[in-house]
N, C-alpha and C. Protein backbone atom coordinates (compact mmCIF):
# COMPACT_ATOMS: atom_id res chain seq x y z
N UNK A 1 112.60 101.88 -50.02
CA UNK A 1 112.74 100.93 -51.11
C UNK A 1 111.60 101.15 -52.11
N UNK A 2 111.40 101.68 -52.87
CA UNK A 2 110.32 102.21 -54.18
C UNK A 2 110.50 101.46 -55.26
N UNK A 3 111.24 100.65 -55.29
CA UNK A 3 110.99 99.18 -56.00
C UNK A 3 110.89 98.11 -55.58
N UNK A 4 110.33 97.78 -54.28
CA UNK A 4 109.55 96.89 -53.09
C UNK A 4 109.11 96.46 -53.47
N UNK A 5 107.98 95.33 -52.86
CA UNK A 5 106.63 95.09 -53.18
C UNK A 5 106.93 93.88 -52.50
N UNK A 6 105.75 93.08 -51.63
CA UNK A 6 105.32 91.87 -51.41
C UNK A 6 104.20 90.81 -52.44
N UNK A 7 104.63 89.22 -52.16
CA UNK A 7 103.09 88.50 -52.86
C UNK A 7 102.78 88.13 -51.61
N UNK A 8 101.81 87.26 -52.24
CA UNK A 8 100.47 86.28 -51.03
C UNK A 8 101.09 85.50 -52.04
N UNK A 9 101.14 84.07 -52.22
CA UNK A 9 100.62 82.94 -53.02
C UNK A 9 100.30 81.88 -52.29
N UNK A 10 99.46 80.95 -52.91
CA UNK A 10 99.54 79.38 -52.71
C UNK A 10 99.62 78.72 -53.99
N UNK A 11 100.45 77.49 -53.28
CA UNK A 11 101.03 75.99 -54.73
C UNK A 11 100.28 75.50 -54.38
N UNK A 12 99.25 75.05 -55.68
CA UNK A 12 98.57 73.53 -55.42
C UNK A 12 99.07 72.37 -56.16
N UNK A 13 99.46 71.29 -55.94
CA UNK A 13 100.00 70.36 -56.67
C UNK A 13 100.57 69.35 -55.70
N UNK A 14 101.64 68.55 -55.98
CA UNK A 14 101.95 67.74 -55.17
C UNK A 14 103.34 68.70 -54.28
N UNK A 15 102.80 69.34 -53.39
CA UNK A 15 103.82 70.20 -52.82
C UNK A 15 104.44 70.30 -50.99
N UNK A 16 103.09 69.02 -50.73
CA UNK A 16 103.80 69.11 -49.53
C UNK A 16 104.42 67.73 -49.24
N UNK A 17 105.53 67.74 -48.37
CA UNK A 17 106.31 66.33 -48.46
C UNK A 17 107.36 65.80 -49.43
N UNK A 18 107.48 67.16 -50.66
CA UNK A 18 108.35 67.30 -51.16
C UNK A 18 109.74 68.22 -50.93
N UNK A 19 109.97 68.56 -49.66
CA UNK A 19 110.71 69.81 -49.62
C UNK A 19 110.58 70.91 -49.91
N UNK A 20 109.15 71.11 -51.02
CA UNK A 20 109.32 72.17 -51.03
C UNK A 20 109.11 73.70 -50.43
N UNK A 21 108.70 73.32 -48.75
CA UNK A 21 108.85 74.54 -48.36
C UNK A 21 110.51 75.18 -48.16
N UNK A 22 111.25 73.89 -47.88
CA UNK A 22 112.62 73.99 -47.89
C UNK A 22 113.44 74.75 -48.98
N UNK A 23 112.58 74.09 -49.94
CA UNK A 23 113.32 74.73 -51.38
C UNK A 23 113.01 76.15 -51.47
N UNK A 24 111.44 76.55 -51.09
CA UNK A 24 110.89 77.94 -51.21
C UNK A 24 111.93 78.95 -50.03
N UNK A 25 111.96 78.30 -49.31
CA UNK A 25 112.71 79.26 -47.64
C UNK A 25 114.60 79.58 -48.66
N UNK A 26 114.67 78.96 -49.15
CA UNK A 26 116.48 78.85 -49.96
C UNK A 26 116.79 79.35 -50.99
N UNK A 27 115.52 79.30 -51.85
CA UNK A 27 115.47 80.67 -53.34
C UNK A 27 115.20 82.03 -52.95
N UNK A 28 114.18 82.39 -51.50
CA UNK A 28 114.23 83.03 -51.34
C UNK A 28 115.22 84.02 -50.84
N UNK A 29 115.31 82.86 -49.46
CA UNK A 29 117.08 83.82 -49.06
C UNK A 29 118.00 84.13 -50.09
N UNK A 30 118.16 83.42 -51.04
CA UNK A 30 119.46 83.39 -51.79
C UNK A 30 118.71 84.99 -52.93
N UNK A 31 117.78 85.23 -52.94
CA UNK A 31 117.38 86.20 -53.81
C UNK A 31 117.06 87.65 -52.84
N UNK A 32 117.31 87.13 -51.39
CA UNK A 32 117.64 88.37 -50.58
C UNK A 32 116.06 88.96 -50.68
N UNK A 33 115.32 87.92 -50.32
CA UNK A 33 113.82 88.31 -49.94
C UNK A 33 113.25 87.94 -48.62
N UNK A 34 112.97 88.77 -47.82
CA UNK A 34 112.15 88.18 -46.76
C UNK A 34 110.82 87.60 -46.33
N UNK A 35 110.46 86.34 -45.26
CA UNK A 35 108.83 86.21 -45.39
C UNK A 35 108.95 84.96 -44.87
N UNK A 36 107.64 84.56 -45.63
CA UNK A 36 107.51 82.91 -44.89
C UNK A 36 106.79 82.18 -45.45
N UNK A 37 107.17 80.98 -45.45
CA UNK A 37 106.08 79.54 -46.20
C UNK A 37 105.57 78.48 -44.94
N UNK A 38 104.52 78.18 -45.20
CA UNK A 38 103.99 76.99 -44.27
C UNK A 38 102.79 76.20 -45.67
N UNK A 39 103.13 75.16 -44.50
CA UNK A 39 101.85 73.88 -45.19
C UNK A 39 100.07 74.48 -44.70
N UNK A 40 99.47 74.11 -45.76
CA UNK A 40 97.91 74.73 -45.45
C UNK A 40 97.24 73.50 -45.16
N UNK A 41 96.37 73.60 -44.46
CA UNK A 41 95.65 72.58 -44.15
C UNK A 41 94.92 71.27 -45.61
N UNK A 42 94.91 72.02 -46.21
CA UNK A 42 94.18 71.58 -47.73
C UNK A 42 95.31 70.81 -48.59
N UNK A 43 96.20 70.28 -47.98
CA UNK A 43 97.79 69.95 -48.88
C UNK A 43 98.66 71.23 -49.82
N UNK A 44 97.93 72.42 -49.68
CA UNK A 44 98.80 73.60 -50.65
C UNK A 44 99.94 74.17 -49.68
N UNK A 45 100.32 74.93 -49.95
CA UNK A 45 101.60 75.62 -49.76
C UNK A 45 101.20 77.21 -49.73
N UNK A 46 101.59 78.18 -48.52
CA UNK A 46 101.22 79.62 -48.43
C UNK A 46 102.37 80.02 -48.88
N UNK A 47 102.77 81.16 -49.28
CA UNK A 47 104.05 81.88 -49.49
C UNK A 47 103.95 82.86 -49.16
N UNK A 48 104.54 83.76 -48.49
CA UNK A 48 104.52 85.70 -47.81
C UNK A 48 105.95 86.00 -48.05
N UNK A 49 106.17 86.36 -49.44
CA UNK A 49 107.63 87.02 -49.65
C UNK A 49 107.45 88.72 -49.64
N UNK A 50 108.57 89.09 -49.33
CA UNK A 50 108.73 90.72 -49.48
C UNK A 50 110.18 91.06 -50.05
N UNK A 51 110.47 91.96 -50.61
CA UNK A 51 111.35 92.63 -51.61
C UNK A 51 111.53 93.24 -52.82
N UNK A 52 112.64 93.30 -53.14
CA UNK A 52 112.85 93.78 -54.43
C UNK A 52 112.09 93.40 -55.50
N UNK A 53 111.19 94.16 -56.56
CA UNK A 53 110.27 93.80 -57.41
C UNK A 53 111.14 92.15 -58.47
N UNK A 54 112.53 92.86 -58.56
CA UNK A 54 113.01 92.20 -59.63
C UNK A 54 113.05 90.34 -59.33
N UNK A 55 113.37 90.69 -57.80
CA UNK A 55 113.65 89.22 -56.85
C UNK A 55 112.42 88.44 -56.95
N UNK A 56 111.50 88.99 -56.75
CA UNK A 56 109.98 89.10 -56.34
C UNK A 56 109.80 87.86 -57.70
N UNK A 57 109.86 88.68 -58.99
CA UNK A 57 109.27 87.71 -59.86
C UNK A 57 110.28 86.58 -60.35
N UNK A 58 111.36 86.79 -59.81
CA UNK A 58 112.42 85.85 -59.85
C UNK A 58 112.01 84.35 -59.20
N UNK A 59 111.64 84.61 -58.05
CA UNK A 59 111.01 83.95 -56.88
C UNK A 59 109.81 83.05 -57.77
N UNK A 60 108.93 83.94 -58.14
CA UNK A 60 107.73 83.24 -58.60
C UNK A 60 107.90 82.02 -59.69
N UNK A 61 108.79 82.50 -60.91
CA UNK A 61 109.35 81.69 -61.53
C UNK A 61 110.00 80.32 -60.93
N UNK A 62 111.01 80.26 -60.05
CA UNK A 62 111.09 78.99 -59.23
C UNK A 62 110.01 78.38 -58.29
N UNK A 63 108.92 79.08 -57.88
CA UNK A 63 107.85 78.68 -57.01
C UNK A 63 107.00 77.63 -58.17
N UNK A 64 106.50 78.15 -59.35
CA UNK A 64 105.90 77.52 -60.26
C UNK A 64 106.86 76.04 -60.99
N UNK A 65 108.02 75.77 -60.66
CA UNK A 65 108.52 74.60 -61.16
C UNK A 65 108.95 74.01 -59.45
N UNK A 66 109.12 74.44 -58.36
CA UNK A 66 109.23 73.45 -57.43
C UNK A 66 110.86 73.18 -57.28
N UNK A 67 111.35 72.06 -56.02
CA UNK A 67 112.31 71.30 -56.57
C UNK A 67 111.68 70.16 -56.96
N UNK A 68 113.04 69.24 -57.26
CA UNK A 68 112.80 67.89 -57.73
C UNK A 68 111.87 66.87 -57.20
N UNK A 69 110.61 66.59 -57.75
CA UNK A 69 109.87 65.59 -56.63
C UNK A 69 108.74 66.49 -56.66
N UNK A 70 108.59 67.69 -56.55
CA UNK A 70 107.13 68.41 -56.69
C UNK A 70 106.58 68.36 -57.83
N UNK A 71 105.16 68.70 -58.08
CA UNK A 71 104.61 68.57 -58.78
C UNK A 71 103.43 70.25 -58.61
N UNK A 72 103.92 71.23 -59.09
CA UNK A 72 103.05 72.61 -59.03
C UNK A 72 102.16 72.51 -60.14
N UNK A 73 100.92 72.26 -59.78
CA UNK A 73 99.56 72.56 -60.80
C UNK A 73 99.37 73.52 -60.82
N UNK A 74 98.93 74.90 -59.66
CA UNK A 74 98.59 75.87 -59.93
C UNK A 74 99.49 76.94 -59.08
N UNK A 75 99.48 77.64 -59.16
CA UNK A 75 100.43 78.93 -58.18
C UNK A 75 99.69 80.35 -58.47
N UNK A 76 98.58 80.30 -57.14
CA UNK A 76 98.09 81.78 -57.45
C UNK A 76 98.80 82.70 -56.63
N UNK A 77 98.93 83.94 -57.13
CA UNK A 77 99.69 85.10 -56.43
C UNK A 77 98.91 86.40 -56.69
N UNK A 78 99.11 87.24 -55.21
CA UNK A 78 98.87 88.21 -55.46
C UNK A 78 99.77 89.46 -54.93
N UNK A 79 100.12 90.56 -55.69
CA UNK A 79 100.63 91.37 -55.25
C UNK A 79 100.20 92.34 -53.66
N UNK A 80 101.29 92.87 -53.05
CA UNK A 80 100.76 93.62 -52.14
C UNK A 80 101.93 95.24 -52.26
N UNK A 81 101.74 95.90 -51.76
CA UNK A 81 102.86 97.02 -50.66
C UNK A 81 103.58 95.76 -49.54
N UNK A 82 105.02 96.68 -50.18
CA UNK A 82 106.30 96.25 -49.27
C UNK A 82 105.83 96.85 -47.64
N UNK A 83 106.06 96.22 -46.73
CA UNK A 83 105.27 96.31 -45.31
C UNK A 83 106.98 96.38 -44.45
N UNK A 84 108.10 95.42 -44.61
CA UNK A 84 109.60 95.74 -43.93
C UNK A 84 109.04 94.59 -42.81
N UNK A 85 107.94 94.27 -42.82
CA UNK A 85 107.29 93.16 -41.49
C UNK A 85 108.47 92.11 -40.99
N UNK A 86 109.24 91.75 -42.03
CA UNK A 86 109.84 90.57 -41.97
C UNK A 86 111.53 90.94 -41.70
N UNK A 87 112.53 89.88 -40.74
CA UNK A 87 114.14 90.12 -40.81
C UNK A 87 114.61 89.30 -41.69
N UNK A 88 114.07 87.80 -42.19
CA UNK A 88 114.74 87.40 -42.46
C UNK A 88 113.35 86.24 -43.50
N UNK A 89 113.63 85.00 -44.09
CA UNK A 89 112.77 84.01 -44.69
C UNK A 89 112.83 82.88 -43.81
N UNK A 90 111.65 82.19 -43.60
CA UNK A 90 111.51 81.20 -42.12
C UNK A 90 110.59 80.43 -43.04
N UNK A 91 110.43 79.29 -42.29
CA UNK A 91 109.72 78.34 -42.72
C UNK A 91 108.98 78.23 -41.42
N UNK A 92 107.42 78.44 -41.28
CA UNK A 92 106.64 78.76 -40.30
C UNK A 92 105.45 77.49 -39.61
N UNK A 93 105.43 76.55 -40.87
CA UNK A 93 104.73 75.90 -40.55
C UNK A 93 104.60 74.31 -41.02
């Protein structure tokens, strides 16, 4: 896959207790990306997606507005190399 690529991110904002790891685990699948979201100890939100570059920033774009009820202040991301680590998108934590 040579148009791969994984992020890292975390949401800071009002993001946990809103669904939205639910929402993150459902854009992703539906954009045919694999990985995982959990709650951080600090109230933020982790994200570990892998795929298609195009999906990838597709993804990010819905990560930065949330669903309904969140509130995303900040969303840092960082790129990585596609790794194949993952089968499927889980919600981990």
């Amino acid at each position: 896959m040579s148009d791969s690529a994984a992020i890292y991110a975390v949401a800071r904002g009002r993001v946990q207790g809103v669904y939205y790891r639910a929402f993150t685990a459902r854009t992703a699948a539906s954009l045919g990306l694999t990985g995982s979201v959990c709650n951080l100890p600090d109230n933020s939100v982790e994200i570990i997606a892998e795929g298609e570059l195009k999906q990838l920033e597709k993804l990010i774009e819905q990560l930065k507005k949330g669903p309904p009820g969140a509130r995303v202040d900040d969303l840092d991301t960082s790129w990585f190399e596609y790794t194949g680590r993952y089968s499927d998108f889980s919600v981990t934590g």
